[in-house]
PDB file of N, CA and C in Angstrom:
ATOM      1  N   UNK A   1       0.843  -1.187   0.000  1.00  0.00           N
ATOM      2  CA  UNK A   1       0.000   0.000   0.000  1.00  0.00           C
ATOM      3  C   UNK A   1       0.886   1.248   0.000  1.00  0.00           C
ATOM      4  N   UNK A   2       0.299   2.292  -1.030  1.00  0.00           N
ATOM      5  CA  UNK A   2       0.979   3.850  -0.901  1.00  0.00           C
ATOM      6  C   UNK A   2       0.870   4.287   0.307  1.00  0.00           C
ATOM      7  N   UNK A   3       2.007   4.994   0.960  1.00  0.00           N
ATOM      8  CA  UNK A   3       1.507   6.006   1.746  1.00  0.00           C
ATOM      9  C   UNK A   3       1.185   7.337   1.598  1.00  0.00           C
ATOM     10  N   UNK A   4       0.331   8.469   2.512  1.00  0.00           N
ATOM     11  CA  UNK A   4      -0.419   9.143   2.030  1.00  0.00           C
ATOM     12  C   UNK A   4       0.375  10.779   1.144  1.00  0.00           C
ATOM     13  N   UNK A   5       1.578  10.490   1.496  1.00  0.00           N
ATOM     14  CA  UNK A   5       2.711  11.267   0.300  1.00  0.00           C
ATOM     15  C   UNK A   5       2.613  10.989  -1.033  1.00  0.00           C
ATOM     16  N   UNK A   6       2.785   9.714  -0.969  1.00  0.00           N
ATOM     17  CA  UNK A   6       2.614   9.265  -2.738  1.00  0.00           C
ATOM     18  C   UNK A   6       1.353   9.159  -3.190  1.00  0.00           C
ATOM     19  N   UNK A   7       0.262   8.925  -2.635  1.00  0.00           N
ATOM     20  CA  UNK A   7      -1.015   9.247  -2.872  1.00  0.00           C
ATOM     21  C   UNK A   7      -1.483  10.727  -3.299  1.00  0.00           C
ATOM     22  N   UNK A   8      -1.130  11.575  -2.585  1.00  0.00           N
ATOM     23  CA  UNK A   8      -1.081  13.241  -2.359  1.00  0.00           C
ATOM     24  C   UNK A   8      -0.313  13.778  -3.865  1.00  0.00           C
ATOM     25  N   UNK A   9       0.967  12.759  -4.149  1.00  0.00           N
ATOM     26  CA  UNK A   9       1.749  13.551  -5.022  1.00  0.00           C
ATOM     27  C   UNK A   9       1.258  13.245  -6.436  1.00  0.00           C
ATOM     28  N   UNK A  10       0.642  11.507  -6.691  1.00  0.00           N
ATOM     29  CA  UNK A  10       0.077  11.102  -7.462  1.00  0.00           C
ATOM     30  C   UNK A  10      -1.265  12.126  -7.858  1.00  0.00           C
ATOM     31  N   UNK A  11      -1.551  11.918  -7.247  1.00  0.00           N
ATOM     32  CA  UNK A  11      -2.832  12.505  -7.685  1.00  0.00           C
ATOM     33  C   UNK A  11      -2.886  13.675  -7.908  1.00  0.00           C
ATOM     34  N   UNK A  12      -2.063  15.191  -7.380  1.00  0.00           N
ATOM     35  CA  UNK A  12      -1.261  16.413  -8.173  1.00  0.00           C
ATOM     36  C   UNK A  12      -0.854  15.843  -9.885  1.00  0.00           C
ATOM     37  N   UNK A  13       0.093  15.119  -9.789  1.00  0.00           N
ATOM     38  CA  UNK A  13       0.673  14.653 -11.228  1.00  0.00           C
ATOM     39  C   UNK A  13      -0.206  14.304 -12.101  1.00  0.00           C
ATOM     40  N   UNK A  14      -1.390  13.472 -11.819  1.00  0.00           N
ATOM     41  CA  UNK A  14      -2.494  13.190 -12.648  1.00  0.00           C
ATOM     42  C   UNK A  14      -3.265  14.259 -13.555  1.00  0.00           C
ATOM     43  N   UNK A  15      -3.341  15.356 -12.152  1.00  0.00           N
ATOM     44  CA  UNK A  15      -4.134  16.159 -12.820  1.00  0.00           C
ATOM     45  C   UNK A  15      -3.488  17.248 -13.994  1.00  0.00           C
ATOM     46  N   UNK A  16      -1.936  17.336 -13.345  1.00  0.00           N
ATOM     47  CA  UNK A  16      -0.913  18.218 -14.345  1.00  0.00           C
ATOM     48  C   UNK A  16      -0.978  17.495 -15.609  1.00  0.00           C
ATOM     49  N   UNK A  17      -0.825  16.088 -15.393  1.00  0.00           N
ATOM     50  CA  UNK A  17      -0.387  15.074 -16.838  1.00  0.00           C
ATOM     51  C   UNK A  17      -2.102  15.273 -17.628  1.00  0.00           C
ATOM     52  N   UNK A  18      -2.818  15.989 -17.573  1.00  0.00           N
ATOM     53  CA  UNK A  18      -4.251  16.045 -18.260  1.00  0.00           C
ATOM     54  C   UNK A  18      -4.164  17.354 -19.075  1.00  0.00           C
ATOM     55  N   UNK A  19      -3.406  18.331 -18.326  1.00  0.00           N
ATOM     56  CA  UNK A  19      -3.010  20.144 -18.537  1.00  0.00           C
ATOM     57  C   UNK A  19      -1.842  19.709 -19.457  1.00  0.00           C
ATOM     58  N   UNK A  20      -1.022  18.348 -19.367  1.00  0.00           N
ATOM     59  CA  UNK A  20       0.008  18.682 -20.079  1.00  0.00           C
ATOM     60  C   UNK A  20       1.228  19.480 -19.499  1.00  0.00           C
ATOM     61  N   UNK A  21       1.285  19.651 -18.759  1.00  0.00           N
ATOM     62  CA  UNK A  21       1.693  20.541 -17.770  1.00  0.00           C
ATOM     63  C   UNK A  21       2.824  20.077 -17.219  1.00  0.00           C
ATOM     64  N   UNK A  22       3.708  19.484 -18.054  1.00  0.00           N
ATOM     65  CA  UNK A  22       4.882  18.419 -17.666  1.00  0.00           C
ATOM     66  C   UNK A  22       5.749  19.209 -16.777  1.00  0.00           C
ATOM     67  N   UNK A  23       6.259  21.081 -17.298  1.00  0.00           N
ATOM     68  CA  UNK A  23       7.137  21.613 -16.951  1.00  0.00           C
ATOM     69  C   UNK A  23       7.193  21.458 -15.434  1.00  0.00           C
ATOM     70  N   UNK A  24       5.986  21.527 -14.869  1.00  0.00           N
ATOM     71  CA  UNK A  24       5.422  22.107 -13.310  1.00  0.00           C
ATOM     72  C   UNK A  24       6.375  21.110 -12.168  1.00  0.00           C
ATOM     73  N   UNK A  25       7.049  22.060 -11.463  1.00  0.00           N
ATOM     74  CA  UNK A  25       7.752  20.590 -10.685  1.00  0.00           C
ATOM     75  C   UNK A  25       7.324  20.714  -9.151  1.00  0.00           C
ATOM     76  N   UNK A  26       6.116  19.539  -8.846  1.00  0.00           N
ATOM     77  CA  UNK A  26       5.638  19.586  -7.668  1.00  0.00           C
ATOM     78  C   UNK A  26       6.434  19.224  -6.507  1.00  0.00           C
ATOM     79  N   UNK A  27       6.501  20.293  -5.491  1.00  0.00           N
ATOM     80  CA  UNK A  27       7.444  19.860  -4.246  1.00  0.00           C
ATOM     81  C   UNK A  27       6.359  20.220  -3.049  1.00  0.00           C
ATOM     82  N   UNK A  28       7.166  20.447  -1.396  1.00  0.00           N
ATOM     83  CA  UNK A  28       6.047  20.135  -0.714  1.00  0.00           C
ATOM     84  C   UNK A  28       5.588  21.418  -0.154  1.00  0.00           C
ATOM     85  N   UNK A  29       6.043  22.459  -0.845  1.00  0.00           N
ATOM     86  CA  UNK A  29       6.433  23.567  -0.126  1.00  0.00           C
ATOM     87  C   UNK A  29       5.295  24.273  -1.902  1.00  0.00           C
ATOM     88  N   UNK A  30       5.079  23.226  -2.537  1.00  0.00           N
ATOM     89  CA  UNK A  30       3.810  23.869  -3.854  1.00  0.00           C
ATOM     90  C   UNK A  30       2.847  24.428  -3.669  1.00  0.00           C
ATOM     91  N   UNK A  31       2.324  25.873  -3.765  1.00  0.00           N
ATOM     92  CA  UNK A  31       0.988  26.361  -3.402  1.00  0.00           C
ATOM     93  C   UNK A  31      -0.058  25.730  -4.268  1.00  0.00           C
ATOM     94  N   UNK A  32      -1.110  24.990  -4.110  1.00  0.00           N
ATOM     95  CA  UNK A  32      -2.037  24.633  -4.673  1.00  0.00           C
ATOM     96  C   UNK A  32      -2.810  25.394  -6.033  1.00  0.00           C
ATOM     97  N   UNK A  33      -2.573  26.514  -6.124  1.00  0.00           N
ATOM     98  CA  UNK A  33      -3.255  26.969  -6.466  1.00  0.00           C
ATOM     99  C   UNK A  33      -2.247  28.389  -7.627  1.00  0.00           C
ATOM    100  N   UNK A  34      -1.582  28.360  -6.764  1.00  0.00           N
ATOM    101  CA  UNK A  34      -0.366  29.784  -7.066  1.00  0.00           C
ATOM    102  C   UNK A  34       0.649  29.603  -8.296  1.00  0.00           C
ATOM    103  N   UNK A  35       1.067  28.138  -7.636  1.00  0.00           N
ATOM    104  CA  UNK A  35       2.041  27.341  -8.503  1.00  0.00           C
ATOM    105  C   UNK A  35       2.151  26.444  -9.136  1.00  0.00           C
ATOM    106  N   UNK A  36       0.769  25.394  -8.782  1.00  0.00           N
ATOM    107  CA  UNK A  36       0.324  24.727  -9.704  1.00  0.00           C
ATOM    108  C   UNK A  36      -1.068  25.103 -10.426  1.00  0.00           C
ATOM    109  N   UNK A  37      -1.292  26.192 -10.243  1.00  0.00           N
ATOM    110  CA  UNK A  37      -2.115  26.614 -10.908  1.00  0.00           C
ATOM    111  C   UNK A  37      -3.788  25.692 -10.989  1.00  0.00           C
ATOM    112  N   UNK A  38      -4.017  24.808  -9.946  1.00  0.00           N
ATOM    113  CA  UNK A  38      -5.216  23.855  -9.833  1.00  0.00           C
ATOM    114  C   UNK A  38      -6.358  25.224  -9.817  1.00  0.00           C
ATOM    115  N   UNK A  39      -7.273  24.869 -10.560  1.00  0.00           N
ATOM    116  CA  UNK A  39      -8.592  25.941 -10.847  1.00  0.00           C
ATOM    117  C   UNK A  39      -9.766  25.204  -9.574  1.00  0.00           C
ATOM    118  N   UNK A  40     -10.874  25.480  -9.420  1.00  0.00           N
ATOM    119  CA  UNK A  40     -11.929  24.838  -8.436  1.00  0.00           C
ATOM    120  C   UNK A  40     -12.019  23.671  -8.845  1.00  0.00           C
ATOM    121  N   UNK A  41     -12.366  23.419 -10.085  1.00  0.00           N
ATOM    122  CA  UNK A  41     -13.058  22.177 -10.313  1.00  0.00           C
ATOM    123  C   UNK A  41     -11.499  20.876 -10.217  1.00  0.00           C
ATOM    124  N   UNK A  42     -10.323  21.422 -10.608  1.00  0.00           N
ATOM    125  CA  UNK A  42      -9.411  20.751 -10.632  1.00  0.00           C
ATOM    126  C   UNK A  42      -8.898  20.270  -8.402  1.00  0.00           C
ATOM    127  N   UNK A  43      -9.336  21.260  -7.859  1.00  0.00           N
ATOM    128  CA  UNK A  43      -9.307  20.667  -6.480  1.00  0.00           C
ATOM    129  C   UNK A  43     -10.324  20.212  -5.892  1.00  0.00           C
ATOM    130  N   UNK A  44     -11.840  20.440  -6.630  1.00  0.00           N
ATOM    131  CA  UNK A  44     -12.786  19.411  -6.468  1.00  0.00           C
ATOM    132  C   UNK A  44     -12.811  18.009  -6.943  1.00  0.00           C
ATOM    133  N   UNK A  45     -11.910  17.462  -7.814  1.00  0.00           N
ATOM    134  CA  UNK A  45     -11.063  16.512  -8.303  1.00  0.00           C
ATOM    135  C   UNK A  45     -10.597  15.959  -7.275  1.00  0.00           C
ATOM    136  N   UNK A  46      -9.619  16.746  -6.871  1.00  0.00           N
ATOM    137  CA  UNK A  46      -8.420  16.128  -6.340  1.00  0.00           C
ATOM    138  C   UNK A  46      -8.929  15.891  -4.502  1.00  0.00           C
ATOM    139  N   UNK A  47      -9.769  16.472  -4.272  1.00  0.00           N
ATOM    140  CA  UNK A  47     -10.657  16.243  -2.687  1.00  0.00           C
ATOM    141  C   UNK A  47     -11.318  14.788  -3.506  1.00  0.00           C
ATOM    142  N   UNK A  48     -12.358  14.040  -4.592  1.00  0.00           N
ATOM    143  CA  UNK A  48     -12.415  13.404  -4.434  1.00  0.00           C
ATOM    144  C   UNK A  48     -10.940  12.030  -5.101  1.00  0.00           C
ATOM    145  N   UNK A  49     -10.870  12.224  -5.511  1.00  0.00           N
ATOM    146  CA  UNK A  49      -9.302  11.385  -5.484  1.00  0.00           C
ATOM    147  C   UNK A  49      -9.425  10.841  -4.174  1.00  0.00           C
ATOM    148  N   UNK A  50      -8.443  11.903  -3.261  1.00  0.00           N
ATOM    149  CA  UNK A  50      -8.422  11.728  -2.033  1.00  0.00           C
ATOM    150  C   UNK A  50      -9.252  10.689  -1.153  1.00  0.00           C
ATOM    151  N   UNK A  51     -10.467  11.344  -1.538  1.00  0.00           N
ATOM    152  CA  UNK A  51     -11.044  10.771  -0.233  1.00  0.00           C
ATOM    153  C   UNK A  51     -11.244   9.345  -0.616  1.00  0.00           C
ATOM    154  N   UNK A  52     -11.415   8.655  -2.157  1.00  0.00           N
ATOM    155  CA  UNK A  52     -11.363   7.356  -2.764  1.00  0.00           C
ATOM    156  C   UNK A  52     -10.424   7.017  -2.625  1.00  0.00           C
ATOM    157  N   UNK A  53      -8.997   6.917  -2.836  1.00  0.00           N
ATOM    158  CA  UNK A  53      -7.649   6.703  -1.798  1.00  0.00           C
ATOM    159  C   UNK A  53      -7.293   6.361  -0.588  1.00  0.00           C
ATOM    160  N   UNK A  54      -7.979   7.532  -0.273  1.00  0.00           N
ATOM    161  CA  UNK A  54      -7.785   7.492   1.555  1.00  0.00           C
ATOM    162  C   UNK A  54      -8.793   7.551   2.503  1.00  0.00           C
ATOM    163  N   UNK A  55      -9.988   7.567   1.930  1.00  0.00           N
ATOM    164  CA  UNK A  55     -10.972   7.444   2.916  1.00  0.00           C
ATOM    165  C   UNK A  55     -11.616   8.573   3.616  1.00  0.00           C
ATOM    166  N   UNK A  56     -10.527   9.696   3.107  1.00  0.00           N
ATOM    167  CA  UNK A  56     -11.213  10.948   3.772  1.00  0.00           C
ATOM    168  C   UNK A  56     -10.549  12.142   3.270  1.00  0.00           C
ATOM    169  N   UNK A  57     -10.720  13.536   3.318  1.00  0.00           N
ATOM    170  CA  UNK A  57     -10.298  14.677   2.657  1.00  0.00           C
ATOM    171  C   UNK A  57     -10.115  16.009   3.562  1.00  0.00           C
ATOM    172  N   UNK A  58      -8.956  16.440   3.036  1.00  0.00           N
ATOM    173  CA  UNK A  58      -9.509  17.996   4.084  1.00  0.00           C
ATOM    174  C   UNK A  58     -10.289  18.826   3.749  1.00  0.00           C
ATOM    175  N   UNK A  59     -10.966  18.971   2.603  1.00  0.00           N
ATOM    176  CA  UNK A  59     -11.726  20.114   2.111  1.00  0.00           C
ATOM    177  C   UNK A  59     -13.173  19.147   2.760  1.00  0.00           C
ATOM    178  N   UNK A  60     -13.752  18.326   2.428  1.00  0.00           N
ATOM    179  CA  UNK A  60     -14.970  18.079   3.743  1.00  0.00           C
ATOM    180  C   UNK A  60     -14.746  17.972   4.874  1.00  0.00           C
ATOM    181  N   UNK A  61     -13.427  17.890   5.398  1.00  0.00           N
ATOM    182  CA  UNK A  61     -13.165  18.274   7.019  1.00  0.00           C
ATOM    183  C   UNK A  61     -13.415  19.647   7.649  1.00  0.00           C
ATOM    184  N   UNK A  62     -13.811  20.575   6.574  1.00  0.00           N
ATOM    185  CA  UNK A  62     -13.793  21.671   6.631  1.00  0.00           C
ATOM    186  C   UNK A  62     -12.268  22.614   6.700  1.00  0.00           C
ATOM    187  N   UNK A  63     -11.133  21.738   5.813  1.00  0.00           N
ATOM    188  CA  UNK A  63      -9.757  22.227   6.180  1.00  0.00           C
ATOM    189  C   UNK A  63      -9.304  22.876   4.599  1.00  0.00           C
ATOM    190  N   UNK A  64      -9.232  23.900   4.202  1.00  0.00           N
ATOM    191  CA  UNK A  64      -8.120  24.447   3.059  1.00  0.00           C
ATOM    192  C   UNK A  64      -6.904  24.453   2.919  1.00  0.00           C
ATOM    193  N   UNK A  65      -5.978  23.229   2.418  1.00  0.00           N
ATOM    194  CA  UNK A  65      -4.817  23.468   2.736  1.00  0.00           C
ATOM    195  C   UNK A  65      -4.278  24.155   1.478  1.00  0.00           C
ATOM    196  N   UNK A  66      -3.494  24.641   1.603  1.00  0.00           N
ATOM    197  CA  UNK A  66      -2.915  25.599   0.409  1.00  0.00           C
ATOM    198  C   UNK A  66      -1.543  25.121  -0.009  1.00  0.00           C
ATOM    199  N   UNK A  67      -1.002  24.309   0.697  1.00  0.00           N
ATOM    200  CA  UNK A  67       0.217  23.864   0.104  1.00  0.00           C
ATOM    201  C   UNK A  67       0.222  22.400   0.638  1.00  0.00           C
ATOM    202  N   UNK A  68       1.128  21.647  -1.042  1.00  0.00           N
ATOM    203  CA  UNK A  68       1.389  19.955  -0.883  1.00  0.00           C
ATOM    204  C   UNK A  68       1.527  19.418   0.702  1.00  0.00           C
ATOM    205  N   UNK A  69       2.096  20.272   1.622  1.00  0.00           N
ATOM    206  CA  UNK A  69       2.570  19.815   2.621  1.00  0.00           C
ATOM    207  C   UNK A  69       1.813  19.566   3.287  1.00  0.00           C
ATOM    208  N   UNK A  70       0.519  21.144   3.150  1.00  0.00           N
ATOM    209  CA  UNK A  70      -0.450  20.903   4.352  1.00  0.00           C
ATOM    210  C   UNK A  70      -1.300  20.159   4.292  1.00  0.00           C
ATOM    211  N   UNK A  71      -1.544  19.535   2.844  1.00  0.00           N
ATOM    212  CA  UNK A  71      -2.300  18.234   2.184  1.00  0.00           C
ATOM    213  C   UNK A  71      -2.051  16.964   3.148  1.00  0.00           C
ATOM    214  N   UNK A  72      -0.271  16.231   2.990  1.00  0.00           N
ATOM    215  CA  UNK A  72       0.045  15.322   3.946  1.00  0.00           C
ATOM    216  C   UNK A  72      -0.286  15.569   4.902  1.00  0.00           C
ATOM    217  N   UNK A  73      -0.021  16.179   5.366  1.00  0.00           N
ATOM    218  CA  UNK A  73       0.661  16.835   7.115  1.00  0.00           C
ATOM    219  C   UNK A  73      -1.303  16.176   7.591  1.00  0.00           C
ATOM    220  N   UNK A  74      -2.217  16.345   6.736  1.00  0.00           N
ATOM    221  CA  UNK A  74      -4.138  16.453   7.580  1.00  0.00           C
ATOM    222  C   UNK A  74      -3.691  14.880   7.271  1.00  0.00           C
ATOM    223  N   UNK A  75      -2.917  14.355   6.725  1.00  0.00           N
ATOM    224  CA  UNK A  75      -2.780  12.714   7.187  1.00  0.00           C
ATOM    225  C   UNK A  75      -2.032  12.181   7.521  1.00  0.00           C
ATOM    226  N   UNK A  76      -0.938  12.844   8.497  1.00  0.00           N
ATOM    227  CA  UNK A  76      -0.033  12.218   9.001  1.00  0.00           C
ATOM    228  C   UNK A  76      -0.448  12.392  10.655  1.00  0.00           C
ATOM    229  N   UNK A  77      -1.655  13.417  10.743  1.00  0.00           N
ATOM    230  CA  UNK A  77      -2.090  13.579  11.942  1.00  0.00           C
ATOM    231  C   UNK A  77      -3.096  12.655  12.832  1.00  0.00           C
TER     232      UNK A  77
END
């Protein structure tokens, strides 16, 4: 089984590899939004990804994380 890093990073890459978007180099310190440029519907995506993955999400936890890190970090807790 992935853990919830490679799950988190996978599923960023998925959505870049759809944009084509090869250049983009996701690290953990990536603003969601700033630097990878994810639009609403592309992090309404990626909340369900998540929660089919892992069972659960921060955006229905009521949590916005804004960067890769703070993505892991709501599942390493």
């Amino acid at each position: 089984m992935q853990d919830a890093e490679t799950i988190v990073l996978n599923a960023i890459q998925s959505l870049l590899d759809r944009r084509e978007n090869a250049g983009i180099v996701v690290g953990p310190d990536s603003n969601l939004q700033a630097d990878l440029d994810l639009d609403s519907l592309e992090l309404a995506e990626f909340s369900v990804m998540l929660e089919d993955d892992l069972g659960r999400d921060p955006y229905t936890e009521g949590i916005v994380p804004r960067t890769v890190r703070e993505v892991v970090d709501f599942y390493q807790r």
